[in-house]
C-alpha atoms as a PDB file:
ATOM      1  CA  UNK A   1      15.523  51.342  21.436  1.00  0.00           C
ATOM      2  CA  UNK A   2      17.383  48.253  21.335  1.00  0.00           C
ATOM      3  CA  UNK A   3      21.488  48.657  21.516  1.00  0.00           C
ATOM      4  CA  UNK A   4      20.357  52.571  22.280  1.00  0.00           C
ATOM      5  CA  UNK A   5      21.884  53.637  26.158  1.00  0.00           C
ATOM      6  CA  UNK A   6      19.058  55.081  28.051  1.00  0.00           C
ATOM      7  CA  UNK A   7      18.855  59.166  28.767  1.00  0.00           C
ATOM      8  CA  UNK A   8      15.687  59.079  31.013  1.00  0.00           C
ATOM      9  CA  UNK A   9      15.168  61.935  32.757  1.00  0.00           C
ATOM     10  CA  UNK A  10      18.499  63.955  31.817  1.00  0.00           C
ATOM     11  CA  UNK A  11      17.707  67.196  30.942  1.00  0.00           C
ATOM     12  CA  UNK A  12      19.631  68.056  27.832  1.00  0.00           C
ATOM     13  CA  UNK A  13      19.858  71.819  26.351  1.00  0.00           C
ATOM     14  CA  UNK A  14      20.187  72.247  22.716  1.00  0.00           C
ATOM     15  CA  UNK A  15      21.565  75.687  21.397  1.00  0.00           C
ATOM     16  CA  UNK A  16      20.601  76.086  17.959  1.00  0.00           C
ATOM     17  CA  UNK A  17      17.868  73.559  18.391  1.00  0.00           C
ATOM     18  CA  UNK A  18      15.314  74.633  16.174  1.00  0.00           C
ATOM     19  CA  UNK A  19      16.686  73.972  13.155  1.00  0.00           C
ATOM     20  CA  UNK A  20      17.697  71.094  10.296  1.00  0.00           C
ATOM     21  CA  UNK A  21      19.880  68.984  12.666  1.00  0.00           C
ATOM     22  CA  UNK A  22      17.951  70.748  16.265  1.00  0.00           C
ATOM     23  CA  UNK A  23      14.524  68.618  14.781  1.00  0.00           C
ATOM     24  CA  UNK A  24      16.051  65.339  13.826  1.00  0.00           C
ATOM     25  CA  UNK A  25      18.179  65.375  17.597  1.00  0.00           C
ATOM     26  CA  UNK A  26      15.379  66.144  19.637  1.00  0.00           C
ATOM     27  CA  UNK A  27      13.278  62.931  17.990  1.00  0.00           C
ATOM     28  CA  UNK A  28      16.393  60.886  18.781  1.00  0.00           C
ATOM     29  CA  UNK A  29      17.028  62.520  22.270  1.00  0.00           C
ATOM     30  CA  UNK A  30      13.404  62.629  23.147  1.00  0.00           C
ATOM     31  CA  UNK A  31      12.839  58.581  22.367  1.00  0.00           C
ATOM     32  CA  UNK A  32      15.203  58.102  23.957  1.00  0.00           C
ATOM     33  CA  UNK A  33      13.656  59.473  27.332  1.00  0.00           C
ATOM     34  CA  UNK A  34      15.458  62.515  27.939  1.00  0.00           C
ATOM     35  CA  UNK A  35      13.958  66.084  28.489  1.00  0.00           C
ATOM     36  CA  UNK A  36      14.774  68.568  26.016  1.00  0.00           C
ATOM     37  CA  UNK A  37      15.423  72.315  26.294  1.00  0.00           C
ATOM     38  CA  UNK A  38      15.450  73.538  22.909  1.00  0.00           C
ATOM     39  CA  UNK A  39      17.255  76.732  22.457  1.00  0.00           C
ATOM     40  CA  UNK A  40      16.525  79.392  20.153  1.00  0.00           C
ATOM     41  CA  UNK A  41      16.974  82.645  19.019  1.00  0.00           C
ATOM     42  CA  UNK A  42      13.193  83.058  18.758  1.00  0.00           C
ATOM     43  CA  UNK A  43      11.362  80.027  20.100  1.00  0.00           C
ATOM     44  CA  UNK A  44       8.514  80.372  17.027  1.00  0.00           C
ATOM     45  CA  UNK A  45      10.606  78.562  14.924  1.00  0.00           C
ATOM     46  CA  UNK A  46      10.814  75.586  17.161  1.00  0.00           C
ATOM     47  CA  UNK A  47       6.879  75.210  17.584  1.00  0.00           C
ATOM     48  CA  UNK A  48       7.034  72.458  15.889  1.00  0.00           C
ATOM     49  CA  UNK A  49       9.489  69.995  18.071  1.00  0.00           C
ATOM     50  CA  UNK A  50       7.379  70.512  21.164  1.00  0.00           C
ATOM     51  CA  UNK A  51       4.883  68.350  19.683  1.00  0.00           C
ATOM     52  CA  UNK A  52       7.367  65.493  19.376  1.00  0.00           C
ATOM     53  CA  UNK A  53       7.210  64.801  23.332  1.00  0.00           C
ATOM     54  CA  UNK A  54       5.077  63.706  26.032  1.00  0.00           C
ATOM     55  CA  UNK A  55       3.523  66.443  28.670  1.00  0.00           C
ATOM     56  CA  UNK A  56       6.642  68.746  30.160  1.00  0.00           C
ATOM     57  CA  UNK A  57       9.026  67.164  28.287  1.00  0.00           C
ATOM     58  CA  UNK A  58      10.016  70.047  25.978  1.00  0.00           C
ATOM     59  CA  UNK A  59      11.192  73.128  26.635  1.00  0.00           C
ATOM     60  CA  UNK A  60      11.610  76.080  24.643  1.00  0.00           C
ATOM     61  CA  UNK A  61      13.950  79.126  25.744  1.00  0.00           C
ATOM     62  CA  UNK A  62      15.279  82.282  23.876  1.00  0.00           C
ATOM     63  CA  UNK A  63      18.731  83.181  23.790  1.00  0.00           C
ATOM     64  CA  UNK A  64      21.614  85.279  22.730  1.00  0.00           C
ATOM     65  CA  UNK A  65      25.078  83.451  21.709  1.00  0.00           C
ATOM     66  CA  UNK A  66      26.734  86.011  22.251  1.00  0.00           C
ATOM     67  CA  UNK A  67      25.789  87.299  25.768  1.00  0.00           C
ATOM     68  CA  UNK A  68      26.705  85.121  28.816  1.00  0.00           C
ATOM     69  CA  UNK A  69      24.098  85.921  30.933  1.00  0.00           C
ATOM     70  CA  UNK A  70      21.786  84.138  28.244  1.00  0.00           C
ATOM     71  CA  UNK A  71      23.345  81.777  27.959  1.00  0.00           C
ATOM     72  CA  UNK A  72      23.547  80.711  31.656  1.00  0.00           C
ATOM     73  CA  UNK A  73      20.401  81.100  31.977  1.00  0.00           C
ATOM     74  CA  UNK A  74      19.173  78.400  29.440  1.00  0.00           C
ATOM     75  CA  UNK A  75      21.813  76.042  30.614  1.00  0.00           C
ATOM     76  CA  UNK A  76      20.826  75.928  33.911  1.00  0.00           C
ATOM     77  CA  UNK A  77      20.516  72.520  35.626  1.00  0.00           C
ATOM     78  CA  UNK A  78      21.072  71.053  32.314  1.00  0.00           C
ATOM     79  CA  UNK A  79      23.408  67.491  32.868  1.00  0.00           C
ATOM     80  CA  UNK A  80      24.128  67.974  28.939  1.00  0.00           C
ATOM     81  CA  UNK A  81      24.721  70.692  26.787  1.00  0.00           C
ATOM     82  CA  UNK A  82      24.940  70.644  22.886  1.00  0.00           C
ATOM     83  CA  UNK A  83      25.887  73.597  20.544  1.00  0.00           C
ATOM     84  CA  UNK A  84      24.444  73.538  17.091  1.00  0.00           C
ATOM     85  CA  UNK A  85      24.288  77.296  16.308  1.00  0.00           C
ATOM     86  CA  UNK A  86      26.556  77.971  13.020  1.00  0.00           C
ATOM     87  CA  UNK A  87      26.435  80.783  10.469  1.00  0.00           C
ATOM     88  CA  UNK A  88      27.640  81.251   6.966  1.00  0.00           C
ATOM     89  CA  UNK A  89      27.151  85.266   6.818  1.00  0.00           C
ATOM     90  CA  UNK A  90      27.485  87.683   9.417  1.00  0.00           C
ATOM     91  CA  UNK A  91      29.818  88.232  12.995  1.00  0.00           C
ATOM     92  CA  UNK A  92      31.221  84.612  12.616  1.00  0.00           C
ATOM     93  CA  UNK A  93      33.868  84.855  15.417  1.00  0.00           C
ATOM     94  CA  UNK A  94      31.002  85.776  17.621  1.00  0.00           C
ATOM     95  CA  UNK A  95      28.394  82.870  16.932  1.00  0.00           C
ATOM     96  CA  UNK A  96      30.916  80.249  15.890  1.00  0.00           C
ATOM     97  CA  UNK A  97      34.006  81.125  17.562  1.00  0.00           C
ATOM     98  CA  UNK A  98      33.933  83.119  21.258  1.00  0.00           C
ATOM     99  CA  UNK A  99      30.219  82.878  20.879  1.00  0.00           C
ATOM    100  CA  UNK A 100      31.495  78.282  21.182  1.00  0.00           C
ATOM    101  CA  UNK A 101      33.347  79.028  24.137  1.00  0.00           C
ATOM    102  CA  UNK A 102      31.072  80.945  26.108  1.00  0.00           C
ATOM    103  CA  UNK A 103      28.394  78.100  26.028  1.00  0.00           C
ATOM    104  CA  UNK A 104      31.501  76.130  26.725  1.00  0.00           C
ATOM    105  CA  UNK A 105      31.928  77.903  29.859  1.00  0.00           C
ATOM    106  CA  UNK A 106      28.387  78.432  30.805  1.00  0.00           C
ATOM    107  CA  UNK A 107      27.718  74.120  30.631  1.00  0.00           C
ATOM    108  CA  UNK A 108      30.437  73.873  32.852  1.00  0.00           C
ATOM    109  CA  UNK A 109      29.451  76.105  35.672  1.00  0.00           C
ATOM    110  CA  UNK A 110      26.244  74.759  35.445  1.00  0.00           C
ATOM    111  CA  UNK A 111      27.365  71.635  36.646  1.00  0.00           C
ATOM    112  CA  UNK A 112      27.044  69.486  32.809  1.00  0.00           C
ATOM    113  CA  UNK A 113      28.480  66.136  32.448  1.00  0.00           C
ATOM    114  CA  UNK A 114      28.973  66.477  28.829  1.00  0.00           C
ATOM    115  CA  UNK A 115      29.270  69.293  26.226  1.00  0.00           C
ATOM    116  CA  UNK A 116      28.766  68.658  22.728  1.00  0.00           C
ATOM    117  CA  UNK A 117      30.497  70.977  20.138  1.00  0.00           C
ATOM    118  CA  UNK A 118      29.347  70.050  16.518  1.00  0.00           C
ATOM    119  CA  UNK A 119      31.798  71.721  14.476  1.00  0.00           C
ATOM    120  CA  UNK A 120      32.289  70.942  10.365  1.00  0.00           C
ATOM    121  CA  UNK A 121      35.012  69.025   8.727  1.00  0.00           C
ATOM    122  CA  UNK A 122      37.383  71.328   7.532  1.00  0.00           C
ATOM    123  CA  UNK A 123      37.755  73.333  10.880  1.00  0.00           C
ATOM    124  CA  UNK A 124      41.328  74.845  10.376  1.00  0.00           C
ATOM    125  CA  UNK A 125      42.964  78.261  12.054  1.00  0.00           C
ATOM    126  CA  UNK A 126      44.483  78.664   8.730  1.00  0.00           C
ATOM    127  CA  UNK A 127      41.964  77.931   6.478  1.00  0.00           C
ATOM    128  CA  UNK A 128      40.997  80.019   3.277  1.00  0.00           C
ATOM    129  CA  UNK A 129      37.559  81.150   4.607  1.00  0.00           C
ATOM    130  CA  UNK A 130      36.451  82.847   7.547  1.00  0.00           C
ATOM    131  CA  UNK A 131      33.794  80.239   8.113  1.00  0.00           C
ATOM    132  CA  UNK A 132      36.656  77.366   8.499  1.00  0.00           C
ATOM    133  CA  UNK A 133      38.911  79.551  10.814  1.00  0.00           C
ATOM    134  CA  UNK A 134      36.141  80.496  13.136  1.00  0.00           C
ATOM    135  CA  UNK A 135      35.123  76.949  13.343  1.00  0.00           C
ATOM    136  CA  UNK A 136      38.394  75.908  14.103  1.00  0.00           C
ATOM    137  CA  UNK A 137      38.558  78.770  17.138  1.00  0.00           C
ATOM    138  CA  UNK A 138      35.002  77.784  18.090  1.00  0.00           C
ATOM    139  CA  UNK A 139      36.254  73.655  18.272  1.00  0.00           C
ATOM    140  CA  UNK A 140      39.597  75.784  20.465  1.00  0.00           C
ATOM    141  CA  UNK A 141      37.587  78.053  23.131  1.00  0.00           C
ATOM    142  CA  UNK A 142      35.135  75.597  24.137  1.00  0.00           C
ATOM    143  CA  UNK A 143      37.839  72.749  24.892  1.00  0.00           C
ATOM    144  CA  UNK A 144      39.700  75.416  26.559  1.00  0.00           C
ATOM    145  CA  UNK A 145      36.288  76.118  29.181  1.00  0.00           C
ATOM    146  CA  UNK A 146      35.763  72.402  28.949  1.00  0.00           C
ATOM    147  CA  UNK A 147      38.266  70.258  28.475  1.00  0.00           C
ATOM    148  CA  UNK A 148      36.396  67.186  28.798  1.00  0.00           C
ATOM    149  CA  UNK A 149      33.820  68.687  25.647  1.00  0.00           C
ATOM    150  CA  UNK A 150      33.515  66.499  22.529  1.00  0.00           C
ATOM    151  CA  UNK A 151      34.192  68.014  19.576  1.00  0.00           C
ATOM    152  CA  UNK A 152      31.896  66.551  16.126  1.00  0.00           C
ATOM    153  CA  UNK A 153      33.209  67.314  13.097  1.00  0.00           C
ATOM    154  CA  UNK A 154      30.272  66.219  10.279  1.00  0.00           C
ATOM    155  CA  UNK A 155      30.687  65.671   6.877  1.00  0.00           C
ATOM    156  CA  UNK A 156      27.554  67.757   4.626  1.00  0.00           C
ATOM    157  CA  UNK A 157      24.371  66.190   5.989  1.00  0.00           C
ATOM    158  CA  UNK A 158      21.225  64.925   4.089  1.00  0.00           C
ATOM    159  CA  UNK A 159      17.684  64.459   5.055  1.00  0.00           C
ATOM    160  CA  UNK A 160      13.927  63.962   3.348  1.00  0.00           C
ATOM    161  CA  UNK A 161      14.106  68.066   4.605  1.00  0.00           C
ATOM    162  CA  UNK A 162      17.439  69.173   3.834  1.00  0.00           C
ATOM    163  CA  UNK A 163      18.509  72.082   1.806  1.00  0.00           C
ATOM    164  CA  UNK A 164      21.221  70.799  -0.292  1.00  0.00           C
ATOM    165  CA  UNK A 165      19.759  67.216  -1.912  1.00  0.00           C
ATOM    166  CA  UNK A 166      16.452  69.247  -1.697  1.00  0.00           C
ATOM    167  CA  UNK A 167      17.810  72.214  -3.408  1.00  0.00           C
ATOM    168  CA  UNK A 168      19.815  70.309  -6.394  1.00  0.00           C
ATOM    169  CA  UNK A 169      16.920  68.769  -6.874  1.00  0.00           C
ATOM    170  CA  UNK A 170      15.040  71.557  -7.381  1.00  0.00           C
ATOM    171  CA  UNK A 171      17.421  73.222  -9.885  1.00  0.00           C
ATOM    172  CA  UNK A 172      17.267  70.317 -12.104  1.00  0.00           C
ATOM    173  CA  UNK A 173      13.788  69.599 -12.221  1.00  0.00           C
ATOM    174  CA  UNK A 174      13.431  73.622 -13.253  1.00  0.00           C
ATOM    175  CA  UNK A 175      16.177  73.587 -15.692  1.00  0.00           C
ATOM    176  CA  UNK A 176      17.376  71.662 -18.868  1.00  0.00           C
ATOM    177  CA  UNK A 177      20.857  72.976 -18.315  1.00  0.00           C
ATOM    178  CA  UNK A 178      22.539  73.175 -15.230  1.00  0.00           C
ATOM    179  CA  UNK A 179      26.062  74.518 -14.436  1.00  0.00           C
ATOM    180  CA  UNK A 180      28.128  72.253 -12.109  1.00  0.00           C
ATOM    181  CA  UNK A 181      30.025  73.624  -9.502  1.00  0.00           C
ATOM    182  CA  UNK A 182      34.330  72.043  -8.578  1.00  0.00           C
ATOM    183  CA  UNK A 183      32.578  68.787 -10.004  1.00  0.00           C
ATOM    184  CA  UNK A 184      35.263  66.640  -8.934  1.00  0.00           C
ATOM    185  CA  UNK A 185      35.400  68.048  -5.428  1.00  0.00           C
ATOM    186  CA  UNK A 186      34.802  65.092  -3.185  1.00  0.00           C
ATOM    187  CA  UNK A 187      31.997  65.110  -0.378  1.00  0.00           C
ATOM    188  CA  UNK A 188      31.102  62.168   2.294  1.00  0.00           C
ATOM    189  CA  UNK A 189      26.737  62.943   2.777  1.00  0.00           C
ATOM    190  CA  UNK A 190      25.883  62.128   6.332  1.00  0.00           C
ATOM    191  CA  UNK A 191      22.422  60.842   7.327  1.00  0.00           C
ATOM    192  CA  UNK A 192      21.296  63.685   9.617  1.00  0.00           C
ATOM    193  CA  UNK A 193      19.395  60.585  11.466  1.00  0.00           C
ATOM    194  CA  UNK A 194      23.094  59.105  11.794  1.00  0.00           C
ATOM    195  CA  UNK A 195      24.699  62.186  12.912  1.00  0.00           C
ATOM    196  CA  UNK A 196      21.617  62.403  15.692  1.00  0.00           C
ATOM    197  CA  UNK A 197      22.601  58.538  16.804  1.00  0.00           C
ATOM    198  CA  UNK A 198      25.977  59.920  17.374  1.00  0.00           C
ATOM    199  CA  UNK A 199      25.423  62.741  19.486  1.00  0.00           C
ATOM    200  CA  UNK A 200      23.081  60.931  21.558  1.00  0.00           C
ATOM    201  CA  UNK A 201      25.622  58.170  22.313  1.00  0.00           C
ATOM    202  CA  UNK A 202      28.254  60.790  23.516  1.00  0.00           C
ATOM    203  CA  UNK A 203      25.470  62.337  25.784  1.00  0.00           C
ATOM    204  CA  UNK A 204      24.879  58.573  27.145  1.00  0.00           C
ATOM    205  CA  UNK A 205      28.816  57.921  27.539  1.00  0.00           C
ATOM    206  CA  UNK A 206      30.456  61.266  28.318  1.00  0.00           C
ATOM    207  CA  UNK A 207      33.731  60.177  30.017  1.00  0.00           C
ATOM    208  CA  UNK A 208      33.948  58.156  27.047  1.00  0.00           C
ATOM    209  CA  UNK A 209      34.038  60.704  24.543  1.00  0.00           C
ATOM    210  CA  UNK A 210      35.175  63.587  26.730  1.00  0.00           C
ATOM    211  CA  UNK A 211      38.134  65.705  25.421  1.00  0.00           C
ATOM    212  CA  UNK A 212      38.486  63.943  22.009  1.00  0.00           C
ATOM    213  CA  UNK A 213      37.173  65.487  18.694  1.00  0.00           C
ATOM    214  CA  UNK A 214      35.527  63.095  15.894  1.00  0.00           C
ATOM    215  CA  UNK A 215      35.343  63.005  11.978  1.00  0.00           C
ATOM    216  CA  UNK A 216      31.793  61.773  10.755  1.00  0.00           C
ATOM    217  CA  UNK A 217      31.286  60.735   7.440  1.00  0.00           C
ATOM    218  CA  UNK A 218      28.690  58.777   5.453  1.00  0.00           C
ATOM    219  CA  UNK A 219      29.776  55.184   4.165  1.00  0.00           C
ATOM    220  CA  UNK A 220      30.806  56.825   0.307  1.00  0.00           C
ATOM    221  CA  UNK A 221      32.581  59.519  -0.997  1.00  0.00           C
ATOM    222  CA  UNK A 222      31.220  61.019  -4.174  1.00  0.00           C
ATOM    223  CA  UNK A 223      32.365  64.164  -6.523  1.00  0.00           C
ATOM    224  CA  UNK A 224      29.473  66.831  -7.001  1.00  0.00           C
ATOM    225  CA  UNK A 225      29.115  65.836 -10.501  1.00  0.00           C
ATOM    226  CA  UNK A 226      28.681  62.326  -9.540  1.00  0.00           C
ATOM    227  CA  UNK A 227      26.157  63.685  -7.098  1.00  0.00           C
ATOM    228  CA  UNK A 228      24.217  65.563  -9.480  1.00  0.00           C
ATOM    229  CA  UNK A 229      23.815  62.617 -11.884  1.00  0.00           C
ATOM    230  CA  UNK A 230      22.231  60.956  -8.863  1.00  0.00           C
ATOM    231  CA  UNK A 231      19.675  63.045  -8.523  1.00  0.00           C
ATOM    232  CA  UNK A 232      19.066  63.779 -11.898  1.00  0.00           C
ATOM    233  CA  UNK A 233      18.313  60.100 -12.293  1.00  0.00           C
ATOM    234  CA  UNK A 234      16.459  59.648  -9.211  1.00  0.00           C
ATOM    235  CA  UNK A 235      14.276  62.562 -10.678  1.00  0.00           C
ATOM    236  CA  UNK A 236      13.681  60.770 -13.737  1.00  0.00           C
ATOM    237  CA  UNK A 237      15.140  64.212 -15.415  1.00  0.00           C
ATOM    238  CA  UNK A 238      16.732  64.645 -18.404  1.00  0.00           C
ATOM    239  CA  UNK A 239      19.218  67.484 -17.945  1.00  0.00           C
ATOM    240  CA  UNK A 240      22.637  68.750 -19.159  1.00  0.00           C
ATOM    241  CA  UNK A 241      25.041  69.137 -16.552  1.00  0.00           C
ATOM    242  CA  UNK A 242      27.852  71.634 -17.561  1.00  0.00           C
ATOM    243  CA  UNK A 243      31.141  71.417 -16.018  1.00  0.00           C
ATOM    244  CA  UNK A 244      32.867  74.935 -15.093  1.00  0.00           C
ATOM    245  CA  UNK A 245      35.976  74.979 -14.980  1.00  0.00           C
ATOM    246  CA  UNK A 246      37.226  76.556 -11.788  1.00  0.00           C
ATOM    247  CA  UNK A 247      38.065  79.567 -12.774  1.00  0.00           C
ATOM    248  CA  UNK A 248      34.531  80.910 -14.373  1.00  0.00           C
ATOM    249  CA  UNK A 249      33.124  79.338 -10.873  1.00  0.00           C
ATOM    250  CA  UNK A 250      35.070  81.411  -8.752  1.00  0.00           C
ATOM    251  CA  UNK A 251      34.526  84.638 -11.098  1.00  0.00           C
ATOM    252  CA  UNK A 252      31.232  83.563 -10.411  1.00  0.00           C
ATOM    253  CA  UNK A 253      30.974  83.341  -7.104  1.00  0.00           C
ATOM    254  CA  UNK A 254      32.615  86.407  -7.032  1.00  0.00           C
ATOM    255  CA  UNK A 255      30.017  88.519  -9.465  1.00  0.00           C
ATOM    256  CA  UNK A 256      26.887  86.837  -7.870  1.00  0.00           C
ATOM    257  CA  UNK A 257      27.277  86.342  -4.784  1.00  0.00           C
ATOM    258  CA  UNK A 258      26.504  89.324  -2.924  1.00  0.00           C
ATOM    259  CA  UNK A 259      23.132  89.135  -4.057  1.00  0.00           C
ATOM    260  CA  UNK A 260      19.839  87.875  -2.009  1.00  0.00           C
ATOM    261  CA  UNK A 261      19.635  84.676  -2.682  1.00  0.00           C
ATOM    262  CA  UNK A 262      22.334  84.367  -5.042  1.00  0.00           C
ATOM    263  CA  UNK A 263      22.711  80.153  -5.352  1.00  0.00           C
ATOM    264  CA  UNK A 264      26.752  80.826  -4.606  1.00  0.00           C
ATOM    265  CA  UNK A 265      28.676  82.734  -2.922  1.00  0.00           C
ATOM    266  CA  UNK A 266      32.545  83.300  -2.712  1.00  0.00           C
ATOM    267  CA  UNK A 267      33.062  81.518   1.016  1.00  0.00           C
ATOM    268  CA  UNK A 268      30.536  78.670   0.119  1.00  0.00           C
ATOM    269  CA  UNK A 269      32.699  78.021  -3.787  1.00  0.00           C
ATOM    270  CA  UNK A 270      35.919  78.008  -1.636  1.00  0.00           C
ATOM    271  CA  UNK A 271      34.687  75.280   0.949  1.00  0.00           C
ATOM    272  CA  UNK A 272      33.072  73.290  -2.254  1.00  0.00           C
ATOM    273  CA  UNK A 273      36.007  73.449  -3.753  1.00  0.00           C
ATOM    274  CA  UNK A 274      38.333  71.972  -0.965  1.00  0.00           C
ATOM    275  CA  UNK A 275      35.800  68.925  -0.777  1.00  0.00           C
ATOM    276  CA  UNK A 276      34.355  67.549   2.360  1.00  0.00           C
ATOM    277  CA  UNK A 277      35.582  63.627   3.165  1.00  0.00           C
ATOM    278  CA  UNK A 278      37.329  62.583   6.474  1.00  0.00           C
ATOM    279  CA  UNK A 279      40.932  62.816   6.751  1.00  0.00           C
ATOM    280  CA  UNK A 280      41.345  59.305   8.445  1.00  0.00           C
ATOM    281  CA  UNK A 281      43.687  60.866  10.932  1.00  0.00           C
ATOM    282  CA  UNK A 282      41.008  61.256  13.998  1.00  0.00           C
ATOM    283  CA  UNK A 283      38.625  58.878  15.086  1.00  0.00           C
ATOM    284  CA  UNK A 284      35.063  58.338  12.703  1.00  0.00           C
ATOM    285  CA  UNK A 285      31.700  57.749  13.315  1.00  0.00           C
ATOM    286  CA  UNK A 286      32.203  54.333  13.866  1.00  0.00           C
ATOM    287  CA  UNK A 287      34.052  54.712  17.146  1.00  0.00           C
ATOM    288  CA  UNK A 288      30.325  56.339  18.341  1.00  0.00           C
ATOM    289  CA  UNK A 289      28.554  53.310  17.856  1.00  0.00           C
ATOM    290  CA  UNK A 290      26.950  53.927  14.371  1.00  0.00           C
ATOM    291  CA  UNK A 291      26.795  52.421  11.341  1.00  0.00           C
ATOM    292  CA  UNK A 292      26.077  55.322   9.078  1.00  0.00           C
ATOM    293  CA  UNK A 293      23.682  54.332   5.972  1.00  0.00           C
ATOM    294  CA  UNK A 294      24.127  55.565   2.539  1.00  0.00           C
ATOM    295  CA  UNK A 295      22.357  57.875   0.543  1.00  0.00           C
ATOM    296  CA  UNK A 296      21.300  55.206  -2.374  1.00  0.00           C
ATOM    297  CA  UNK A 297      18.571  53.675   0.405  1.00  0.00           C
ATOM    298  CA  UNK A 298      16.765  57.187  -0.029  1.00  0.00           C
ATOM    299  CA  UNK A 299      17.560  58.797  -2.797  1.00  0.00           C
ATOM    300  CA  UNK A 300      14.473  57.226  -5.136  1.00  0.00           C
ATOM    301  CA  UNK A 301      11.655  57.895  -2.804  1.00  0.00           C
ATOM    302  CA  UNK A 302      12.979  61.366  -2.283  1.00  0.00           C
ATOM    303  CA  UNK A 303      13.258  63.086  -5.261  1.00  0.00           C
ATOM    304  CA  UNK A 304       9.763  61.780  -6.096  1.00  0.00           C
ATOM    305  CA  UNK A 305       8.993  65.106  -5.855  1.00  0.00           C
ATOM    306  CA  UNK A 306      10.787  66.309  -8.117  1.00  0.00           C
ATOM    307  CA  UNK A 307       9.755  64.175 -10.844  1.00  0.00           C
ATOM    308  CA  UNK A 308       7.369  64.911 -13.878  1.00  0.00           C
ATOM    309  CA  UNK A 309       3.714  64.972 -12.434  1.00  0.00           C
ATOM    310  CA  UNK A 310       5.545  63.960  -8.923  1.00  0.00           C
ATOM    311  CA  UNK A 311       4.203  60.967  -6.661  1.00  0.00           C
ATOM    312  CA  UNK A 312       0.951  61.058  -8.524  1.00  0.00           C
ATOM    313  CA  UNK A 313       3.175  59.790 -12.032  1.00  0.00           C
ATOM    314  CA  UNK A 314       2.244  56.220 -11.939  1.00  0.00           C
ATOM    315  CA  UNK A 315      -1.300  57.397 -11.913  1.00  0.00           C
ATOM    316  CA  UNK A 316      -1.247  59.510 -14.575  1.00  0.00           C
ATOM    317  CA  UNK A 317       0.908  57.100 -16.934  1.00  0.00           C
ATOM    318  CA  UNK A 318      -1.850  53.917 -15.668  1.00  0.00           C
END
């Protein structure tokens, strides 16, 4: 806890909580003494976090984004609020966008200090997909019920337990030949861990970080085939990567994406194609306090898993 600002006994309320970045928050939020109201659309899914604190120190609550009663009811006496409920598919204006500024709205007549609105680089009103636009009016409605909310824009995030070094890393240990997606889009991986730090440290300073809106980034940029090779090397697997050109990765998308499951669809080629780095023209992660830490420290150890024979290699080969 050293350097870390104290949150003992603030009670924080997490909307979206039980998910990828919910998990890795609540460790940070929870060592760092605060309690933790972890909301959810069905609390099952966030059996796990309780676990993580001491006696009464997690909540779990169900909610609906999109119905204000709900949603002042799980915000209730909470000093901080943070919104981590996003979508890909469905009613994205009303889970991303009105859905933002009803929590918004609901933190502040609760009587919150600080609202935290993590949004996605690439938030724009005019952007190609709907996912960017309703971001963008998300990032809008909630500074319009509270101005003083702080708006975090990551970068794609990474983890031991993500789904996208996770998933690449799947598809080439499965594969001798895999298709590469806009491989010279650019990305900027953020540590989930760092993106946790972050959000923390606005909770602990609000009237710093009130009203102003952040790009976070990891410490390198990378194109997706420069990505893959990563992991094909930290998998120890031989594979061919083959570059499509844009347009047979759009048709594509296009063909294949409607389907369960289908590895691509036509919203998440268009935001893979427009790359994911910081612009430079808004404050970064630094300005939060953290020094973000690159993928290479964890890359090796883990795509162990994905290696021939896996962790147990060395004893097999010995």
């Amino acid at each position: 806890m050293a350097g870390k600002i104290d949150l003992t006994g603030k009670l924080v309320t997490v909307l979206g909580g039980s998910g990828f970045v919910g998990s890795h928050l609540a460790q940070e939020l929870l060592a760092r003494g605060a309690r933790l109201r972890v909301a959810c659309r069905t609390t099952e899914t966030a059996g796990r976090i309780k676990p993580l604190g001491n006696m009464g120190q997690v909540q779990l609550a169900r909610f609906d984004m999109a119905d204000a009663a709900s949603l002042a009811r799980v915000v209730a006496g909470s000093q901080a609020v943070v919104n981590l409920v996003g979508a890909f598919s469905g009613d994205l204006d009303a889970v991303q966008g009105r859905g933002a500024g009803l929590a918004a709205a609901a933190a502040r007549a609760a009587g919150a200090s600080a609202f935290v609105q993590v949004s996605a680089i690439g938030a724009d009103s005019e952007g190609a997909t709907a996912y960017a636009r309703s971001k963008a009016a998300g990032e809008a409605a909630v500074l319009a019920a509270f101005p003083q909310a702080t708006i975090l824009r990551p970068s794609v995030l990474f983890g031991p337990d993500d789904k996208f070094l996770n998933l690449f890393g799947g598809l080439i240990a499965a594969f001798p030949v895999m298709p590469v997606f806009a491989p010279t889009a650019r990305m900027q991986p953020l540590f989930v861990d760092d993106l946790a730090e972050a959000i923390a440290n606005v909770l602990a300073e609000p009237a710093a970080h009130g009203g102003k809106t952040y790009e976070l980034g990891g410490p390198e940029q990378v194109s997706v085939l420069e990505l893959n090779q990563r992991i094909a090397a930290a998998a120890e697997r031989q594979v061919l990567l083959a570059e499509l050109p844009d347009g047979l990765s759009g048709l594509f998308a296009a063909l294949t994406g409607w389907l369960p499951g289908a590895p691509l669809t036509r919203q998440q080629w268009q935001l893979l194609k427009a790359g994911n780095v910081v612009s430079g023209a808004l404050p970064g992660i630094a300005a939060l306090g953290v020094n973000p830490r690159p993928l290479g420290l964890y890359l090796d150890r883990w795509m162990t898993r994905f290696r021939k024979h896996g962790r147990f290699r060395d004893r097999l080969s010995g």
